[in-house]
C-alpha atoms as a PDB file:
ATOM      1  CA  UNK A   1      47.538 -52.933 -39.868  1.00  0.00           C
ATOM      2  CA  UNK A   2      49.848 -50.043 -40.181  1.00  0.00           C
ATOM      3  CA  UNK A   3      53.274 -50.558 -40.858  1.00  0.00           C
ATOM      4  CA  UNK A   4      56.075 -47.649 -41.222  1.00  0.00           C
ATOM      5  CA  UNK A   5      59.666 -48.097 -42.031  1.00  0.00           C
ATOM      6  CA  UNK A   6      62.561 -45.347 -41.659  1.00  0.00           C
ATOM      7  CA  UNK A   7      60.573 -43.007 -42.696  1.00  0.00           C
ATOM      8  CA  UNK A   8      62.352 -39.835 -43.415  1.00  0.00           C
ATOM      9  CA  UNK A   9      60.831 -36.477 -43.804  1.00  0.00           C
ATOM     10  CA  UNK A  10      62.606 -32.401 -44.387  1.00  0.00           C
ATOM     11  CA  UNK A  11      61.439 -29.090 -44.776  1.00  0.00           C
ATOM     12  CA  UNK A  12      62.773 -26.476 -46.507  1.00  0.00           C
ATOM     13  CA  UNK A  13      66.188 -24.893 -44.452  1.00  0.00           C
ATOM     14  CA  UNK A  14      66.732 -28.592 -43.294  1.00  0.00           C
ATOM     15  CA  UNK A  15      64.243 -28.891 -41.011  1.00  0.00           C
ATOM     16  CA  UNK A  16      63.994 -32.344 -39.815  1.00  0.00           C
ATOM     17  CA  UNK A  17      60.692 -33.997 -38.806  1.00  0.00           C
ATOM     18  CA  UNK A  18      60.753 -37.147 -39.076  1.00  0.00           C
ATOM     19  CA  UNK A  19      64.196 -39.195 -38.910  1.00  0.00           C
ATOM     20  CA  UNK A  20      63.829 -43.042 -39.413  1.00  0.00           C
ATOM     21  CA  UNK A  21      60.922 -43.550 -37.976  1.00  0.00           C
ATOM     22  CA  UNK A  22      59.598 -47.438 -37.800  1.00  0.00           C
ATOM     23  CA  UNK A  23      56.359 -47.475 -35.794  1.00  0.00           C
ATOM     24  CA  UNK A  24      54.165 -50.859 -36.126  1.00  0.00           C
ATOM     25  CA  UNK A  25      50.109 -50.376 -35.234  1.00  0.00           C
ATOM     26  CA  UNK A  26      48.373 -53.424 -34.871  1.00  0.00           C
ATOM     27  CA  UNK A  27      44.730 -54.310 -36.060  1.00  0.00           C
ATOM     28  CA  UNK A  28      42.017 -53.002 -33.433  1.00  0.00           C
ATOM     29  CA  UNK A  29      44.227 -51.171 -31.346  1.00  0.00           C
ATOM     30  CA  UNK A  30      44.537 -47.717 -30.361  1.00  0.00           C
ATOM     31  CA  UNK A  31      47.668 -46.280 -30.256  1.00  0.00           C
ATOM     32  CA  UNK A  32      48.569 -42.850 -29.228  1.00  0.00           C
ATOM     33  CA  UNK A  33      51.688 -40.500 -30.108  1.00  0.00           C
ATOM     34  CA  UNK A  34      53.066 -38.284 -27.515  1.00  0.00           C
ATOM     35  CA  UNK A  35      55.992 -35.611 -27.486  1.00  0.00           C
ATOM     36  CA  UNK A  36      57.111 -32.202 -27.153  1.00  0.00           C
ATOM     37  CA  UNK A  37      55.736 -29.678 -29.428  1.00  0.00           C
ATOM     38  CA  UNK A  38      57.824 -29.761 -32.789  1.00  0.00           C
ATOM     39  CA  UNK A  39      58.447 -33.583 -31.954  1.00  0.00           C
ATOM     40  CA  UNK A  40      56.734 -34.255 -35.512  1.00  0.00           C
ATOM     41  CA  UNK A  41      53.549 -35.682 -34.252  1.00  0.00           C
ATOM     42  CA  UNK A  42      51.492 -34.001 -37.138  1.00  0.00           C
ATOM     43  CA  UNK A  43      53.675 -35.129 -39.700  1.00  0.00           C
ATOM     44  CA  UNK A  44      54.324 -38.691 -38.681  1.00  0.00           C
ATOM     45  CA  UNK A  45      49.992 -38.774 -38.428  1.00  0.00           C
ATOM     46  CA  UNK A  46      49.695 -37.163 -42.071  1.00  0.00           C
ATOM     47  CA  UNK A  47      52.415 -39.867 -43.509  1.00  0.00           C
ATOM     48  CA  UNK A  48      49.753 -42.648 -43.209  1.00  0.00           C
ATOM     49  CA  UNK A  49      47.455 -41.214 -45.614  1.00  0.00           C
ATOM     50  CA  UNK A  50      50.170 -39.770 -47.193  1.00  0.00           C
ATOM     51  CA  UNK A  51      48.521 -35.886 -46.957  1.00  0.00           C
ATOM     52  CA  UNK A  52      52.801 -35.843 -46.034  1.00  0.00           C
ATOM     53  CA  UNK A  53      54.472 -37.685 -48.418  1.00  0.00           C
ATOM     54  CA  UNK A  54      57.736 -39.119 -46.838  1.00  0.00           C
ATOM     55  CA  UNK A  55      61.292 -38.279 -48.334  1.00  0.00           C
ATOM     56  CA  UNK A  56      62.087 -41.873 -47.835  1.00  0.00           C
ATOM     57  CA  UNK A  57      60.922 -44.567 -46.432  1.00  0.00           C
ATOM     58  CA  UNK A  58      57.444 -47.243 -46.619  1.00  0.00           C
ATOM     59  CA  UNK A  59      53.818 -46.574 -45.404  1.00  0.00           C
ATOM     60  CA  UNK A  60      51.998 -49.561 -45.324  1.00  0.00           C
ATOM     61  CA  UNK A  61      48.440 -49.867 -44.395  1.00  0.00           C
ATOM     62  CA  UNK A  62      46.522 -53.616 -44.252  1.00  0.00           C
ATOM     63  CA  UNK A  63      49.053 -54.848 -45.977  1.00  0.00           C
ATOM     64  CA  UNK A  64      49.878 -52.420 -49.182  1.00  0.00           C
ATOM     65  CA  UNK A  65      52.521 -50.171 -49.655  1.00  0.00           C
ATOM     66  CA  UNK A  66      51.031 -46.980 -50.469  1.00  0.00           C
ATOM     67  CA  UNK A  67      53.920 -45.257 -51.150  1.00  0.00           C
ATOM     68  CA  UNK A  68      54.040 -47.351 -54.197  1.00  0.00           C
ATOM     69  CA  UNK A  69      50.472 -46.679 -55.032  1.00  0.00           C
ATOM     70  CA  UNK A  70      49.731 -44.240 -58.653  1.00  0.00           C
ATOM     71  CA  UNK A  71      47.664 -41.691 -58.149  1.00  0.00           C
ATOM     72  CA  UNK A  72      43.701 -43.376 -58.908  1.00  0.00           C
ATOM     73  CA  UNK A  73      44.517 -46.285 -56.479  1.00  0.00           C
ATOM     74  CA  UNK A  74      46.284 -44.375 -53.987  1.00  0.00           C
ATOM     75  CA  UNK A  75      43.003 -42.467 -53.836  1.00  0.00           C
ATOM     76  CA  UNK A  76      40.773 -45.423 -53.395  1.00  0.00           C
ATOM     77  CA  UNK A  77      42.709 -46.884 -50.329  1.00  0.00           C
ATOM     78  CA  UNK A  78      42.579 -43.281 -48.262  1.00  0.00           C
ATOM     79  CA  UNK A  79      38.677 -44.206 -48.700  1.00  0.00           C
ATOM     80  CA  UNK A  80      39.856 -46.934 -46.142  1.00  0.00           C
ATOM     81  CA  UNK A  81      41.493 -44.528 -43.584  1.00  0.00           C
ATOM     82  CA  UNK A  82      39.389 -41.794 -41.805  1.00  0.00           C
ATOM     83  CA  UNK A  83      40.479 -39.023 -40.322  1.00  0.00           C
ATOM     84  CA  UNK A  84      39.664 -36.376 -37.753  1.00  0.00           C
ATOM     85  CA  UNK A  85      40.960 -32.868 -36.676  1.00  0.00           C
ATOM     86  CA  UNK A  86      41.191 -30.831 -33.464  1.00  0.00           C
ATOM     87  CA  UNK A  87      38.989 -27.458 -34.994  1.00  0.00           C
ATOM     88  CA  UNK A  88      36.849 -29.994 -36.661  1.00  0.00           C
ATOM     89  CA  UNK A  89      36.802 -28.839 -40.522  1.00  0.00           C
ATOM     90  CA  UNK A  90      33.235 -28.673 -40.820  1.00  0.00           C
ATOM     91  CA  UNK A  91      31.690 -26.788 -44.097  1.00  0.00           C
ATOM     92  CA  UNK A  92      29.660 -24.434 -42.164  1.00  0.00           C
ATOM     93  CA  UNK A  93      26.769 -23.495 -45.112  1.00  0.00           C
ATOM     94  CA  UNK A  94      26.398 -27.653 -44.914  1.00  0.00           C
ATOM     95  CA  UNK A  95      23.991 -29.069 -42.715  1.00  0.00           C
ATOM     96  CA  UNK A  96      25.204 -31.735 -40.670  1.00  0.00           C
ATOM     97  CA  UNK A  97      23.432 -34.495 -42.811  1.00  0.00           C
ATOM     98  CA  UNK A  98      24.907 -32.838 -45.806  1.00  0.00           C
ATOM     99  CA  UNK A  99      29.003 -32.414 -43.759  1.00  0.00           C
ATOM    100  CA  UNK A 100      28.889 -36.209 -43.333  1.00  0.00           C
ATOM    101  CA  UNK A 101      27.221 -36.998 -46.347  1.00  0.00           C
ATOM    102  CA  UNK A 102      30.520 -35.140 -48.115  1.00  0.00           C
ATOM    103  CA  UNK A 103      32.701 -38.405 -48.705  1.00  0.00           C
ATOM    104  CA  UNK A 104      30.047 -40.449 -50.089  1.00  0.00           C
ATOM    105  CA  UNK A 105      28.921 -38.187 -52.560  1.00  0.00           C
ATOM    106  CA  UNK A 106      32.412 -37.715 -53.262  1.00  0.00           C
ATOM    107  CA  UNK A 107      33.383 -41.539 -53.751  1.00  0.00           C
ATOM    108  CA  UNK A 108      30.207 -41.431 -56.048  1.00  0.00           C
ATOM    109  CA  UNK A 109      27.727 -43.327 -53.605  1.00  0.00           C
ATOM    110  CA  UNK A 110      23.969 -42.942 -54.634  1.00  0.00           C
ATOM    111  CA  UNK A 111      21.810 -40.398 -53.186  1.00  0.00           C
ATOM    112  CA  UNK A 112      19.422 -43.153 -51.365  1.00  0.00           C
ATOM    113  CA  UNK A 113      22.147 -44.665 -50.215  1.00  0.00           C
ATOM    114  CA  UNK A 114      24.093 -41.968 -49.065  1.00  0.00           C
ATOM    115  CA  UNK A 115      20.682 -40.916 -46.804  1.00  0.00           C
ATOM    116  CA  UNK A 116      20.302 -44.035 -45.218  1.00  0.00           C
ATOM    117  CA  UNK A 117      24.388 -44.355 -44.140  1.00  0.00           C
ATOM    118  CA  UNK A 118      24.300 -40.727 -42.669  1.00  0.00           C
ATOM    119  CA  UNK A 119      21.246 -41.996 -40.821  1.00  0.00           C
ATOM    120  CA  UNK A 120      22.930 -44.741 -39.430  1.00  0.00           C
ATOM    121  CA  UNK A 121      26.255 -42.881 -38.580  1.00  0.00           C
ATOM    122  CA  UNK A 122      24.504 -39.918 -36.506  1.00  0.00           C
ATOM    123  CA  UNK A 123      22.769 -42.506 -34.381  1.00  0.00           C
ATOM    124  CA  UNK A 124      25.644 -44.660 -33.760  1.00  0.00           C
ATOM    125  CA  UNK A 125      27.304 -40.964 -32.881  1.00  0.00           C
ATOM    126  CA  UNK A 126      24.298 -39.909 -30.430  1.00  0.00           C
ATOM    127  CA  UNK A 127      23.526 -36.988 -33.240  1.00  0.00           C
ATOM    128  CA  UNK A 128      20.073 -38.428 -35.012  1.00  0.00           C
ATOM    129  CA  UNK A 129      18.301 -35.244 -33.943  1.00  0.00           C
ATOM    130  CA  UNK A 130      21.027 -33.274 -35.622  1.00  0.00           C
ATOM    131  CA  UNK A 131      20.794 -33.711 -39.086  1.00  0.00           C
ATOM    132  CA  UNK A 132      19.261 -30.534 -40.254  1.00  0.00           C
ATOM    133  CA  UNK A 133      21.403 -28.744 -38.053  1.00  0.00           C
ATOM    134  CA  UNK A 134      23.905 -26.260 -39.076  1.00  0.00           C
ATOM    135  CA  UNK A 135      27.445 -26.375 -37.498  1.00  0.00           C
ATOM    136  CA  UNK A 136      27.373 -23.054 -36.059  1.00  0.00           C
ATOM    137  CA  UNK A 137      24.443 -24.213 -33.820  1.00  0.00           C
ATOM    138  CA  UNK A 138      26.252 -27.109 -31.613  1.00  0.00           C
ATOM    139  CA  UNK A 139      28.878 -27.789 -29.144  1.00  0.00           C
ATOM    140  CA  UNK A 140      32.268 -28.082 -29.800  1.00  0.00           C
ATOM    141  CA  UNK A 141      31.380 -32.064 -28.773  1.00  0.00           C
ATOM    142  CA  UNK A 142      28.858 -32.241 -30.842  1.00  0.00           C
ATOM    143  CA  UNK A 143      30.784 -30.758 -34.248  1.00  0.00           C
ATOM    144  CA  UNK A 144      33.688 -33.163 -33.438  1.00  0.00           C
ATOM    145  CA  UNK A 145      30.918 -36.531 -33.264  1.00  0.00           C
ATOM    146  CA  UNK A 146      29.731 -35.004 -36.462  1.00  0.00           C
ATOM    147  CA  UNK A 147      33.176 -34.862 -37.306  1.00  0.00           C
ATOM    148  CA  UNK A 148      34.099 -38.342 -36.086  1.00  0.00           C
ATOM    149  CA  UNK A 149      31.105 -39.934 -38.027  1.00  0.00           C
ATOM    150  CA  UNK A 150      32.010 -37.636 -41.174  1.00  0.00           C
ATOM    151  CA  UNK A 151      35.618 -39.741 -41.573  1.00  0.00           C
ATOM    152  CA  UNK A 152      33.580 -43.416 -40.901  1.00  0.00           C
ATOM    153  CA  UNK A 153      31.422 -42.462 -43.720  1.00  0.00           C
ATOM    154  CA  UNK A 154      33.318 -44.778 -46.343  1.00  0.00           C
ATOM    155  CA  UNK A 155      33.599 -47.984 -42.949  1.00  0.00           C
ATOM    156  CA  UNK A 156      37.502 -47.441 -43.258  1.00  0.00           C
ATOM    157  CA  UNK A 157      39.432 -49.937 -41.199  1.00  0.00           C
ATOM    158  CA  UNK A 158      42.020 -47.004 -39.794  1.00  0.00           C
ATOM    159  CA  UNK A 159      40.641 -43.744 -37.936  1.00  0.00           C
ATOM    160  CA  UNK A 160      43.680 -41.341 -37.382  1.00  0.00           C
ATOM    161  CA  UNK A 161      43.320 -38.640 -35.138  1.00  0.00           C
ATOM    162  CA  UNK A 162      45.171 -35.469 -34.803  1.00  0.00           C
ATOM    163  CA  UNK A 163      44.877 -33.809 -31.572  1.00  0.00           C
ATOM    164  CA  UNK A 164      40.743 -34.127 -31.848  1.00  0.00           C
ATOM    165  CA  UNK A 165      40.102 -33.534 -28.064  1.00  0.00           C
ATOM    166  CA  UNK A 166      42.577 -30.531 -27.281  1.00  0.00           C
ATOM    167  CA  UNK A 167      39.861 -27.813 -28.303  1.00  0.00           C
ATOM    168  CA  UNK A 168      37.368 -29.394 -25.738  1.00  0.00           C
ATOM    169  CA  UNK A 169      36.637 -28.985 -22.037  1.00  0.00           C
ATOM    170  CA  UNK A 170      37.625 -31.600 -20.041  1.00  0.00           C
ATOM    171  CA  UNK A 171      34.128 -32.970 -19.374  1.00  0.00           C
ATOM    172  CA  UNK A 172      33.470 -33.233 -23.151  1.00  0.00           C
ATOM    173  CA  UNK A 173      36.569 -34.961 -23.724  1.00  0.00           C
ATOM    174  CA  UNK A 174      36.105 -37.683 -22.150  1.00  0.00           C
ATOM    175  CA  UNK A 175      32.797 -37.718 -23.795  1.00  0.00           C
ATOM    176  CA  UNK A 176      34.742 -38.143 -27.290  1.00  0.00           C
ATOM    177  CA  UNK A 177      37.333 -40.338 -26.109  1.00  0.00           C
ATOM    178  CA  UNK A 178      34.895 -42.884 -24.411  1.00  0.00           C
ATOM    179  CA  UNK A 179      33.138 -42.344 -28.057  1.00  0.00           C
ATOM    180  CA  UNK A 180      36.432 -43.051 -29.929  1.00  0.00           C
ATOM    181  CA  UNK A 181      36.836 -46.179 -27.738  1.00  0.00           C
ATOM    182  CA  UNK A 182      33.389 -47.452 -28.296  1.00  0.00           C
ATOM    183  CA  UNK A 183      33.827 -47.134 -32.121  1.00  0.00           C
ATOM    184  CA  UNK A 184      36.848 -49.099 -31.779  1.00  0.00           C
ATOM    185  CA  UNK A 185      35.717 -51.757 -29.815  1.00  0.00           C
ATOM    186  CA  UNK A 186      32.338 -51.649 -31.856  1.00  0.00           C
ATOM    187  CA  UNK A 187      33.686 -51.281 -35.547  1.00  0.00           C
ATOM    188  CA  UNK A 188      37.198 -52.835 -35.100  1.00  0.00           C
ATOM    189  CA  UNK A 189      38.459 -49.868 -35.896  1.00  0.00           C
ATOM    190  CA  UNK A 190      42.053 -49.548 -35.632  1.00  0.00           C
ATOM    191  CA  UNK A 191      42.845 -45.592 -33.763  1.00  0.00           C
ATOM    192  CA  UNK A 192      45.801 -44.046 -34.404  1.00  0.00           C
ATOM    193  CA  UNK A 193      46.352 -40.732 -32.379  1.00  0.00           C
ATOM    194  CA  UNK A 194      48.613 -37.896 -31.559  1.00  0.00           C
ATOM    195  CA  UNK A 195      48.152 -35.648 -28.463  1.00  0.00           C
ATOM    196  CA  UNK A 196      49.478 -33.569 -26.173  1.00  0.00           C
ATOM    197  CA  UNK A 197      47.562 -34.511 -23.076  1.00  0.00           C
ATOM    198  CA  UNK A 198      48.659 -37.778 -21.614  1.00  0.00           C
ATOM    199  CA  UNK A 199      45.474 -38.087 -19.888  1.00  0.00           C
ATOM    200  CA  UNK A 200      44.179 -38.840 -23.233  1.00  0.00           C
ATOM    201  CA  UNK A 201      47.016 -42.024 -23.827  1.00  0.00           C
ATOM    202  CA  UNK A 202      45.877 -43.233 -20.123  1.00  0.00           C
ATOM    203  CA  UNK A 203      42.038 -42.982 -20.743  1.00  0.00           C
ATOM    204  CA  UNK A 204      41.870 -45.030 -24.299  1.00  0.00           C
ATOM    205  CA  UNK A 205      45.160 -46.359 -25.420  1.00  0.00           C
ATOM    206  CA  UNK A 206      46.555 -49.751 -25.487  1.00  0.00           C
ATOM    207  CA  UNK A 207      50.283 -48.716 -26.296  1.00  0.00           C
ATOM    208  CA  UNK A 208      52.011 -45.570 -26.727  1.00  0.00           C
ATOM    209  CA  UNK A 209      55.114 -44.061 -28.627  1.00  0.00           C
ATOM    210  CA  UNK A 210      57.540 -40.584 -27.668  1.00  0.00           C
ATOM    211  CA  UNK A 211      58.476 -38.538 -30.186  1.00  0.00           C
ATOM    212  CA  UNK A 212      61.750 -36.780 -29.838  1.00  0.00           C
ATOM    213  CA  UNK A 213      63.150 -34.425 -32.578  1.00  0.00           C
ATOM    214  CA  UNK A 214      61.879 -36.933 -35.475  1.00  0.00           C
ATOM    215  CA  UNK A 215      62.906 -39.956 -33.649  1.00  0.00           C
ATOM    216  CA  UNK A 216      60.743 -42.752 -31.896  1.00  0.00           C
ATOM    217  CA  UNK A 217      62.539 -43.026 -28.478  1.00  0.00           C
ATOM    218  CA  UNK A 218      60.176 -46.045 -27.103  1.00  0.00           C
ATOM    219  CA  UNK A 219      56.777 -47.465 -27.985  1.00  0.00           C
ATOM    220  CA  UNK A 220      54.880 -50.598 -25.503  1.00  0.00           C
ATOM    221  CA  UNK A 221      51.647 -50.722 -23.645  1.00  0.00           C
ATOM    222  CA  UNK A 222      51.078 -47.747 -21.700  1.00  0.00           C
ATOM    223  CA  UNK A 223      50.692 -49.464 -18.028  1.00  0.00           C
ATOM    224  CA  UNK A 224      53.949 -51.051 -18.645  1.00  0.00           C
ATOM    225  CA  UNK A 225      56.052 -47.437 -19.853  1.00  0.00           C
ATOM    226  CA  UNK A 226      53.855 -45.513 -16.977  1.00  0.00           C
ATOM    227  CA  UNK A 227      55.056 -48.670 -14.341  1.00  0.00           C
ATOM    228  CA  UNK A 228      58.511 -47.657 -15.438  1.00  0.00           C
ATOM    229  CA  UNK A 229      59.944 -44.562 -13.976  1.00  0.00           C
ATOM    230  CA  UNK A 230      62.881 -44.450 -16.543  1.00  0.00           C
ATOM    231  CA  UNK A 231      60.817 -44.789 -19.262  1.00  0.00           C
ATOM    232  CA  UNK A 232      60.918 -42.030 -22.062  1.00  0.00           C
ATOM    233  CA  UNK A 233      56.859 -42.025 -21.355  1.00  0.00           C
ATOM    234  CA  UNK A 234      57.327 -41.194 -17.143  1.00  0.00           C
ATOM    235  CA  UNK A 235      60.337 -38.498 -18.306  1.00  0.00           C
ATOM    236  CA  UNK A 236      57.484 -36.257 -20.114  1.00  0.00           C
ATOM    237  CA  UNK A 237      54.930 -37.105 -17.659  1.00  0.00           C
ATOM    238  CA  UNK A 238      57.485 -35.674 -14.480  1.00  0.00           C
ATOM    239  CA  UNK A 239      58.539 -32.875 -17.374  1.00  0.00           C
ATOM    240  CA  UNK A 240      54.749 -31.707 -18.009  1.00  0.00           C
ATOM    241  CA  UNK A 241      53.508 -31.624 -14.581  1.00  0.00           C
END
């Protein structure tokens, strides 16, 4: 489902963040990104929809290269891949019929339809009783569901996720991972994620990569790198506790 190959990635005074990275994501699965702060978590997450655009290097997502896309169609396929954010980038003077509504009207869906889609995404989010709601008025859960349904507005087949549960409590994220999990089992959805919080990779994620300095040191199922004490995975668990 995702595919990407040596990518390559510097910032101005040679920073570099991403250094031949080849990470495979398969369809359905959720797969979560760990590493030291500065590893280039963000920026590996942001190359898929290309919001980063790689210095070299192939992002491929069910199958097309869009790196090679122009402009119009590049567009259309990031209507495939959803994403949400840890401080949830709601519009606060939208409702939160009119925040998820956003995409659709965008992509140039009609009005009736648009209503009865962000009718069926805050139910499937636990939010129905929401919709004329303002941002300001709910939980930091609650924004991030409204956020979470906000990036399945268009049914994409990729949700990426950049650090969406690190401005939570711990009681309301595991409300939003078990969410995230659903959806995945649910939809099909294929999860990529980034995190700091390995709790997160053991609660939802099938496999796991490290990030080191731009490089991917391992990636495997998670049981498997956790089972194995000289694992790059059981390094930053014994270095973070």
């Amino acid at each position: 489902m995702i595919e990407l190959h040596q990518l390559r990635k510097t910032y101005a005074g040679g920073v570099v963040a991403l250094d031949g990275v080849d990470l495979t994501v398969a369809a359905g699965e959720v797969f979560g990104v760990v590493g030291r702060s500065g590893a280039g978590k963000s920026t590996l997450l942001r190359t898929v929809n290309l919001l980063e655009r790689p210095d070299s290097g192939t992002v491929r997502v069910a199958g097309q290269d869009l790196t090679a896309l122009p402009a119009a169609r590049l567009r259309a396929a990031r209507h495939r891949i959803g994403m949400i954010f840890q401080h949830f980038n709601l519009l606060r003077g939208r409702t939160v019929a009119a925040n998820v509504a956003l995409p659709l009207t965008l992509a140039g869906v009609a009005r009736a339809q648009r209503r009865g889609r962000v009718a069926e995404l805050l139910d499937l989010v636990g939010l129905a009783d929401k919709a004329t709601e303002y941002p300001a008025r709910l939980s930091g859960g609650q924004r991030q569901r409204v956020a979470i349904a906000r990036a399945l507005a268009t049914r994409p087949d990729v949700l990426l996720s950049d650090e969406a549960t690190s401005a939570l409590d711990p009681y309301t994220t595991v409300e939003v991972l078990d969410l995230l999990r659903d959806l995945n089992q649910r939809l099909g959805l294929t999860v990529l994620l980034i995190t700091h919080d390995l709790g997160v990779v053991d609660r939802i994620c099938d496999r796991v990569g490290v990030l080191s300095e731009g490089r991917l040191l391992e990636a495997g199922p998670v049981a498997d790198l956790a089972a194995n004490p000289a694992s790059a995975l059981s390094k930053l668990r014994e270095a973070v506790r």
